[in-house]
Protein backbone atom coordinates (compact mmCIF):
# COMPACT_ATOMS: atom_id res chain seq x y z
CA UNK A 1 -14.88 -17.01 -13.16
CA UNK A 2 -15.62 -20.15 -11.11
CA UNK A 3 -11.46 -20.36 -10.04
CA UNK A 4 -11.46 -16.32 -9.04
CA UNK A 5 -14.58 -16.95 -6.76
CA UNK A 6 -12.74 -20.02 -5.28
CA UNK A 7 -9.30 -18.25 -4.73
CA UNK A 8 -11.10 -14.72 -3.28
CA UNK A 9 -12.80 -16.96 -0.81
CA UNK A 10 -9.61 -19.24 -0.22
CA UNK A 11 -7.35 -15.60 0.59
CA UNK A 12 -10.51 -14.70 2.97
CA UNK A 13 -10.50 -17.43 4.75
CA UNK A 14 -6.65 -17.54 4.60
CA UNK A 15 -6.02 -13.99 5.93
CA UNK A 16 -9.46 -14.15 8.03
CA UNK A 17 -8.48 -17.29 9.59
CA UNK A 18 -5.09 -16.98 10.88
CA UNK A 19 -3.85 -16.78 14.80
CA UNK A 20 -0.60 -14.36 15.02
CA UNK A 21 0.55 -13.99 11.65
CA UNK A 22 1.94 -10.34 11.02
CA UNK A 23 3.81 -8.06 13.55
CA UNK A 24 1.02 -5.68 13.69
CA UNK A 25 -1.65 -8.22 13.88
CA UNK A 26 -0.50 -9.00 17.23
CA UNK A 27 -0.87 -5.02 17.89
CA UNK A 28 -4.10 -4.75 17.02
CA UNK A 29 -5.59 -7.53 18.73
CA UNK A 30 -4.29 -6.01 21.80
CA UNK A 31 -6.16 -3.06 21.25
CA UNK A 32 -8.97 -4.95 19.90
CA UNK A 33 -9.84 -6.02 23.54
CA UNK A 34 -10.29 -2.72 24.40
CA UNK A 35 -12.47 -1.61 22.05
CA UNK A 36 -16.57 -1.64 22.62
CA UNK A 37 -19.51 -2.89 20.89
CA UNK A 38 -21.64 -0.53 18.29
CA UNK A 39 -24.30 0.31 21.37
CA UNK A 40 -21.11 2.28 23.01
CA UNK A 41 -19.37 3.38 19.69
CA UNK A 42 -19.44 6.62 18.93
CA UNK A 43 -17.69 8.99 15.87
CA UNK A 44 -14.76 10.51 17.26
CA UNK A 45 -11.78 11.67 14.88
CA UNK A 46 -9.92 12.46 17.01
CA UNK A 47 -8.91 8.78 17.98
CA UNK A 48 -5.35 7.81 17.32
CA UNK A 49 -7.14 4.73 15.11
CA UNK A 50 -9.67 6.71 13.70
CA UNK A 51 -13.15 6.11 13.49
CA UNK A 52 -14.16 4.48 10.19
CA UNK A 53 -11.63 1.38 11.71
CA UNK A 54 -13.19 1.54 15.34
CA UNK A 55 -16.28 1.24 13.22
CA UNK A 56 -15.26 -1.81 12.20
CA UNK A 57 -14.19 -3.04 15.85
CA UNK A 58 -17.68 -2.16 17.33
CA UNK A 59 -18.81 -4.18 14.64
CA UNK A 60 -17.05 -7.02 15.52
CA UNK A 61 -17.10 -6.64 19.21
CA UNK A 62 -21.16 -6.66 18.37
CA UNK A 63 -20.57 -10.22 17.33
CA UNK A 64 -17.74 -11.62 19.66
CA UNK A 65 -14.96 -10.26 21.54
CA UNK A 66 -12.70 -13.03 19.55
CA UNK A 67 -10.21 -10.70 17.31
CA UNK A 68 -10.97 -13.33 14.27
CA UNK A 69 -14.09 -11.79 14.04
CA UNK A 70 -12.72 -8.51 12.86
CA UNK A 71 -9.97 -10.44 10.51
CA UNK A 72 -12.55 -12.12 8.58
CA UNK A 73 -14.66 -8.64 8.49
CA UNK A 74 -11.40 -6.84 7.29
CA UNK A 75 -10.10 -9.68 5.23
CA UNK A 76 -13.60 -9.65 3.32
CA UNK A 77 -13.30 -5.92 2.51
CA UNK A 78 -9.58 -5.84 1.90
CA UNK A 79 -10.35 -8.57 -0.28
CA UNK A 80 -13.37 -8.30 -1.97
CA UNK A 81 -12.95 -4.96 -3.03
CA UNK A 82 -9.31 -5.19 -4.14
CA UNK A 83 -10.25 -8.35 -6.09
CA UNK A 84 -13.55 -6.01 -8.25
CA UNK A 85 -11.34 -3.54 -8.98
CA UNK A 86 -8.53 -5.11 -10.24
CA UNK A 87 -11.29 -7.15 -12.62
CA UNK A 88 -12.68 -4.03 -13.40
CA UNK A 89 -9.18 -2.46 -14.23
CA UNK A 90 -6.93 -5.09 -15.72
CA UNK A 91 -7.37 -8.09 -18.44
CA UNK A 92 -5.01 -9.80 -16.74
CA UNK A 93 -6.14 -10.63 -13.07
CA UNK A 94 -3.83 -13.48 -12.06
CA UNK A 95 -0.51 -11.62 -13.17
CA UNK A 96 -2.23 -8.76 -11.67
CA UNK A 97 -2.68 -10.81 -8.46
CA UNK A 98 0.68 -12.11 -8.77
CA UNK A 99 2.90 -8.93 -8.77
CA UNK A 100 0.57 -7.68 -5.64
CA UNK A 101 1.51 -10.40 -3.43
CA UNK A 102 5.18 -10.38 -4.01
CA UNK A 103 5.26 -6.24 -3.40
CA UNK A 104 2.57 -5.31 -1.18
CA UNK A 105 -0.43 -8.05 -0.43
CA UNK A 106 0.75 -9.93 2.84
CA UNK A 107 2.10 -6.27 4.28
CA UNK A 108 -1.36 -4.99 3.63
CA UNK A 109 -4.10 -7.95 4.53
CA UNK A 110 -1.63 -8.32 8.10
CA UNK A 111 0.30 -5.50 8.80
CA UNK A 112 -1.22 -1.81 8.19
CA UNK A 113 -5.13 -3.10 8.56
CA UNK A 114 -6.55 0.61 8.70
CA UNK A 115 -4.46 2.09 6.17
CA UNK A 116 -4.60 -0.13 3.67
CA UNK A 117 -8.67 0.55 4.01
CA UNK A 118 -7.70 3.71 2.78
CA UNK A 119 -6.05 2.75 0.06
CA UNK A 120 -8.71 0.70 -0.64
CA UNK A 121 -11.12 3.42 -0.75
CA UNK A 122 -8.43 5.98 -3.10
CA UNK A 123 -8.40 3.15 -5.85
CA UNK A 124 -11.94 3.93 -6.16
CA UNK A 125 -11.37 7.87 -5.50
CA UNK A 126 -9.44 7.73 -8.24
CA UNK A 127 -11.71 8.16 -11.10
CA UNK A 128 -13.01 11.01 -9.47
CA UNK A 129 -9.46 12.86 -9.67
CA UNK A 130 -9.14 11.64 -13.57
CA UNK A 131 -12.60 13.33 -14.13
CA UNK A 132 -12.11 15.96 -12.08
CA UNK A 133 -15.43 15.56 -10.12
CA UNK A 134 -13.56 17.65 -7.35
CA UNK A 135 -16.30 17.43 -4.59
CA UNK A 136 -16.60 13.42 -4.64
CA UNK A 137 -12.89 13.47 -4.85
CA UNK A 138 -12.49 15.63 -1.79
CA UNK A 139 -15.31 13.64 0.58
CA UNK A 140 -12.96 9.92 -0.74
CA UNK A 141 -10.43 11.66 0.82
CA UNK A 142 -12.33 12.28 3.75
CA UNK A 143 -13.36 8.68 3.54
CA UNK A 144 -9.70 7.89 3.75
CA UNK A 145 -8.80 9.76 6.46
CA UNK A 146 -11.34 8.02 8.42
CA UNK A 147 -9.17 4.28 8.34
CA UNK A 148 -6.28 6.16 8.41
CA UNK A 149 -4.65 10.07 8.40
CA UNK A 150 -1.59 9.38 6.78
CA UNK A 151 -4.51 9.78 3.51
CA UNK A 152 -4.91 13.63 4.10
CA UNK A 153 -1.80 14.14 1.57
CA UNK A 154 -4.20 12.85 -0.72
CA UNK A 155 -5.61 16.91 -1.04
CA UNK A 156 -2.57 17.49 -3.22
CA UNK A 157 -2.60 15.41 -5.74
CA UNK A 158 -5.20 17.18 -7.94
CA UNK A 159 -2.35 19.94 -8.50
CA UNK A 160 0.30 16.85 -9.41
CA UNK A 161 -2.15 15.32 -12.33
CA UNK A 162 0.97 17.00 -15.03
CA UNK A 163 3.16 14.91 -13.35
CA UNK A 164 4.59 11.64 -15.84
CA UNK A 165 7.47 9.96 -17.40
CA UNK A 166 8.56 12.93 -19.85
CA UNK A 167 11.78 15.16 -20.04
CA UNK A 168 11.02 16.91 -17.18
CA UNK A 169 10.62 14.04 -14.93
CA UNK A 170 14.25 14.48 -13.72
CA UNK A 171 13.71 17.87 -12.87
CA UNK A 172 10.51 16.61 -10.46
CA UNK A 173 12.83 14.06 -8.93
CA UNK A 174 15.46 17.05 -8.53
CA UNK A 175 12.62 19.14 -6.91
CA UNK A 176 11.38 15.83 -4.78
CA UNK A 177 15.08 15.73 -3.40
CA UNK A 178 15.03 18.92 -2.75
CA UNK A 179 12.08 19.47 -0.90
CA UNK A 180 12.59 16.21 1.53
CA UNK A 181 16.13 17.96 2.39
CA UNK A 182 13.89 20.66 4.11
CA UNK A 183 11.54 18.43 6.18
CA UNK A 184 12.02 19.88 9.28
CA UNK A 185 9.95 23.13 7.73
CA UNK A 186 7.77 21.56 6.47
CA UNK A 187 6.83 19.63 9.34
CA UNK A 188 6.54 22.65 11.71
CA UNK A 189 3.99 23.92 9.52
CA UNK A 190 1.82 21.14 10.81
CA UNK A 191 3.12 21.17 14.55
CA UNK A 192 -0.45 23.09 15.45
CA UNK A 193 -2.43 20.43 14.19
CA UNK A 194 -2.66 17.93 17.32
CA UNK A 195 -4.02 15.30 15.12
CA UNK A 196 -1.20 14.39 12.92
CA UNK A 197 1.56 16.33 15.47
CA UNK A 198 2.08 13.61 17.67
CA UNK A 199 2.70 10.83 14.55
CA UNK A 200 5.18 13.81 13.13
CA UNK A 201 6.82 14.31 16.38
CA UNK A 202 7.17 10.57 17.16
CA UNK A 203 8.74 9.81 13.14
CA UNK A 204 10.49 13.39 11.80
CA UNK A 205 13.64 11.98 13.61
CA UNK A 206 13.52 8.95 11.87
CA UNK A 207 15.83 9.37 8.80
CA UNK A 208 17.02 6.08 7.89
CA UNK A 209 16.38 2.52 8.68
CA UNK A 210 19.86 1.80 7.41
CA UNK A 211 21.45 2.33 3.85
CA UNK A 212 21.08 -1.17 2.83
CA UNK A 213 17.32 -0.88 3.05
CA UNK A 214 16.89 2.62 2.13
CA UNK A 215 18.72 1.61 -1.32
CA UNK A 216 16.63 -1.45 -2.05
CA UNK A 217 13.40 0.99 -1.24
CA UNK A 218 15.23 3.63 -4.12
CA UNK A 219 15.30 0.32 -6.14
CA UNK A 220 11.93 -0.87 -5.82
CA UNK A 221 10.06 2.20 -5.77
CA UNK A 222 11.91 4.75 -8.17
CA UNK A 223 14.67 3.00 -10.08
CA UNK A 224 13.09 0.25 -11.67
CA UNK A 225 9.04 1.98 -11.79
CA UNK A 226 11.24 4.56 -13.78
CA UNK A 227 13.28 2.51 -15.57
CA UNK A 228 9.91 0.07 -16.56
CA UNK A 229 8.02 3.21 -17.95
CA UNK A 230 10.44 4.92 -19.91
CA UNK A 231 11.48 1.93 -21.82
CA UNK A 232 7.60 1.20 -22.59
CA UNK A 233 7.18 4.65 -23.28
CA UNK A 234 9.93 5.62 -25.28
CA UNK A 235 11.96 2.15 -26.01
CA UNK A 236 8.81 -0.01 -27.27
CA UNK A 237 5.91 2.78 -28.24
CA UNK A 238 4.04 1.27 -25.88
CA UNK A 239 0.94 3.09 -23.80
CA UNK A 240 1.79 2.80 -19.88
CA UNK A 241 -1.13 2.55 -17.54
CA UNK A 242 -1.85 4.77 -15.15
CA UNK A 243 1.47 6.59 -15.65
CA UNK A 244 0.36 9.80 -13.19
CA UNK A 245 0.33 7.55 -9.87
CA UNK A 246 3.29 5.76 -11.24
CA UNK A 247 5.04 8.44 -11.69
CA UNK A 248 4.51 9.98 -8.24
CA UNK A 249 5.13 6.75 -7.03
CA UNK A 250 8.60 7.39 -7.71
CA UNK A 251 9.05 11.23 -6.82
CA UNK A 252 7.72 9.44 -3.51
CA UNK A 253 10.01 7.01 -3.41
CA UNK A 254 12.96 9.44 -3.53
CA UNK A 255 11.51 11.42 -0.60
CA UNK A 256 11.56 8.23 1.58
CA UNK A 257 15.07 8.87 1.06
CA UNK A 258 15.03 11.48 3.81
CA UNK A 259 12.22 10.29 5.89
CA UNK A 260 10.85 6.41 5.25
CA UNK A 261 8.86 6.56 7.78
CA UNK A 262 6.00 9.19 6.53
CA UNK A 263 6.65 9.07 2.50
CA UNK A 264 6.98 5.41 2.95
CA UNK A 265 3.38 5.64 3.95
CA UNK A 266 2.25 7.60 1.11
CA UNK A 267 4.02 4.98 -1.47
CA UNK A 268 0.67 2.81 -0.42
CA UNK A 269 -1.26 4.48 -1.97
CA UNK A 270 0.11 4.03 -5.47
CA UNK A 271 2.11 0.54 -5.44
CA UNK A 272 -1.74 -1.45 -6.74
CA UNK A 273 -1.61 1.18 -9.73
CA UNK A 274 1.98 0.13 -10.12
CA UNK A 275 1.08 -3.83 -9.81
CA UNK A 276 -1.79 -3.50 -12.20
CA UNK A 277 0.43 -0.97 -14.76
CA UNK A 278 3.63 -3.41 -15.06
CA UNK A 279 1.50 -6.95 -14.98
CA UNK A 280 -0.50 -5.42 -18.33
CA UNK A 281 1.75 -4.31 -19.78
CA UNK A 282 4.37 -7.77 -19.71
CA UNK A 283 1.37 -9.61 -20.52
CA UNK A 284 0.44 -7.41 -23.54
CA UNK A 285 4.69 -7.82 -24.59
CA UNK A 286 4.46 -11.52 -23.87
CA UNK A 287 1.03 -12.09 -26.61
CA UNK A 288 2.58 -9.37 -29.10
CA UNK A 289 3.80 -10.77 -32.20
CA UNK A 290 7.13 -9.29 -31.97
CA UNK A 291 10.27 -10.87 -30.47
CA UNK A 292 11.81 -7.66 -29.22
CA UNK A 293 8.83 -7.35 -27.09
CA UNK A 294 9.09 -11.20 -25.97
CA UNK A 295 12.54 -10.70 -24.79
CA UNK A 296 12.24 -7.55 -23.28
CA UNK A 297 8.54 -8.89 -21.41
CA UNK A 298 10.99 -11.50 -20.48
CA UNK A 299 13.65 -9.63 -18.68
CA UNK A 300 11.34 -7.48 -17.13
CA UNK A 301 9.35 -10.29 -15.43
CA UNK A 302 12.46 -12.36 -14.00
CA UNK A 303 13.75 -9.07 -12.95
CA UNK A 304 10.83 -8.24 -11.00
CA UNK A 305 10.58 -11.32 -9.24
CA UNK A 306 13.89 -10.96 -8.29
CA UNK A 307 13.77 -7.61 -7.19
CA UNK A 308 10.84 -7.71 -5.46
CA UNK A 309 11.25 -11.99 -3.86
CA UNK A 310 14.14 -10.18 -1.94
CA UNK A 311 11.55 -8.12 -0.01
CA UNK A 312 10.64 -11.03 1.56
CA UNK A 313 14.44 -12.10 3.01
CA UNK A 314 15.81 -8.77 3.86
CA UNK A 315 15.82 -8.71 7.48
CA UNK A 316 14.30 -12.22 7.83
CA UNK A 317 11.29 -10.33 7.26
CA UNK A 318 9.49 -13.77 5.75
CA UNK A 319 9.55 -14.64 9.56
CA UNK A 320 6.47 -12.04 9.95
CA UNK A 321 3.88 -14.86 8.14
CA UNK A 322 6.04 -17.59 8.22
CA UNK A 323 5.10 -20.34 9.63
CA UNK A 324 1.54 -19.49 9.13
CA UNK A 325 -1.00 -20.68 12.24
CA UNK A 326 -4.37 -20.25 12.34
CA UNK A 327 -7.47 -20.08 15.18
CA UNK A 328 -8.12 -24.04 14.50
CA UNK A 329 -4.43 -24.64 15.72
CA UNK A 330 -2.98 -21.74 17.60
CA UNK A 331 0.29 -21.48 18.10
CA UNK A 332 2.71 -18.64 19.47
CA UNK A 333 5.75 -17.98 17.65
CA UNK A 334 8.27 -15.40 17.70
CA UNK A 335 8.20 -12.76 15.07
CA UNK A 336 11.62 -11.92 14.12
CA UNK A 337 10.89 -9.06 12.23
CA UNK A 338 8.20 -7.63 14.43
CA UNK A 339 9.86 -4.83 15.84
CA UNK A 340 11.32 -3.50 13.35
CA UNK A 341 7.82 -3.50 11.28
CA UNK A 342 6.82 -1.41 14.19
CA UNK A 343 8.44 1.72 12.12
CA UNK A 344 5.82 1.39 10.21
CA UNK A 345 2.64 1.95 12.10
């Protein structure tokens, strides 16, 4: 217990600490210096930020106008919370721990610091959806949407709780293609909506971001998810964990396909489920008694750290955190990858 305490409060201060690490970092603390102290805040949804993160600003405006301030307040959440519910959720925590950082961690504690609030806040929605308390479900989505909008898809996924690694799981992927092949539709159905017409307008054209990484986004969130549960499922007997998200997860991923920029936002919400699903479960293989297991638990980690370590090269994206500065010594460098991770926003 004594070495998770230490290493939450190391990644704090790490994340907390730093001067210019992240493309979007650099983003925010422009608009940080705009933003005003909690005596001037006041609830307005309608911001292009949203209010539950300009909550957060005023907060740390009320303590200094230095952007650290807020990076040690977000880092702390981000942190804190992710940390007690992967204890809460998973025997393993390091493993755990370890498959987060090499898919999602850095991206999230430096790069998308209001959604990833959101996700934050679905991961504990998400017993409410399992136990269909509907009306604590609905205000967590609410509670979403106030860090970031991209979290009002969240209202559908109490009609996809059927959806999981079965026969018919081809036939969802099918439907998933299908459907993404029609965006422009589907998108005018929200055009009357100012709130989230302006993001639509400014990323429906998007379509690709090249085939190279639309391929390696197939690979990392459909192919191998899918290929990982159905072998557990069906190949070893094995339970998988929180199959439903995982399983979207990679009707998702398919979608991003047509559009990366808007379903690649909606992966986030699913790729900790993911993390905490396929770190179990090798761990579990890896203690088992059988050899089968050992092997495959083998195959499946290397391969994942393979898959998923290239994430960090494609596009020189390592450039984003590396070399790492921080407020004690601050230095400017040039983020290579930068613009491109403005897709994202």
């Amino acid at each position: 217990m004594c070495l998770k305490i230490f290493l939450l409060i190391y990644f704090i201060l790490l994340i907390g600490l730093r001067y210019k690490v992240g493309g979007d970092t650099i983003n925010y603390m422009g608009d940080y210096d705009w933003r005003v102290s909690l005596k001037y805040w006041s609830f307005n949804f309608l911001d292009k930020f949203q209010p539950g993160y300009t909550f957060l600003c005023a907060i740390g405006k009320s303590i200094s106008n230095e952007f650290y301030v807020f990076q040690l307040i977000h880092a702390f959440i981000l942190n804190g919370f992710l940390a007690y519910w992967i204890y809460k959720k998973s025997k393993f925590v390091y493993s755990a721990f370890l498959a987060l950082f090499l898919t999602c961690y850095l991206y999230f504690s430096t790069e998308i610091l209001r959604e990833s609030l959101a996700v934050i806040v679905f991961l504990y929605n998400y017993d409410n959806l399992l136990k269909k308390r509907w009306m604590k479900y609905y205000f967590g989505v609410f509670v979403s949407c106030c860090f970031h909008i991209s979290a009002v898809f969240l209202v559908v996924l109490p009609f996809l709780r059927w959806v999981e690694f079965n026969r018919t799981y081809i036939l969802v992927l099918l439907i998933a293609v299908v459907s993404s092949s029609m965006l422009t539709r589907i998108f005018e159905m929200f055009s009357n909506i100012s709130l989230l017409a302006d993001k639509i307008d400014s990323y429906k054209d998007i379509t690709s971001t090249g085939k190279l990484a639309g391929l390696y986004r197939l690979l990392v969130y459909t192919i191998f998810p899918t290929f990982y549960c159905y072998l557990t499922k069906y190949g070893m007997n094995r339970y998988v964990r929180f199959e439903n998200p995982v399983a979207i997860m990679g009707a998702i991923g398919t979608m991003a396909l047509f559009s990366p920029i808007i379903f690649g936002r909606f992966l986030n919400y699913f790729i900790v489920f993911y993390c905490v699903s396929i770190s179990s479960g090798v761990i579990e293989f890896i203690k088992s008694r059988s050899k089968v297991l050992k092997h495959n638990a083998i195959i499946i980690s290397i391969s994942f750290c393979l898959i998923y370590g290239t994430g960090f090269l494609m596009y020189k994206k390592y450039t984003l955190w590396i070399p790492y500065h921080s407020i004690y010594n601050p230095v400017n460098v040039s983020r290579e990858y930068a613009n491109k991770m403005l897709l994202n926003r």
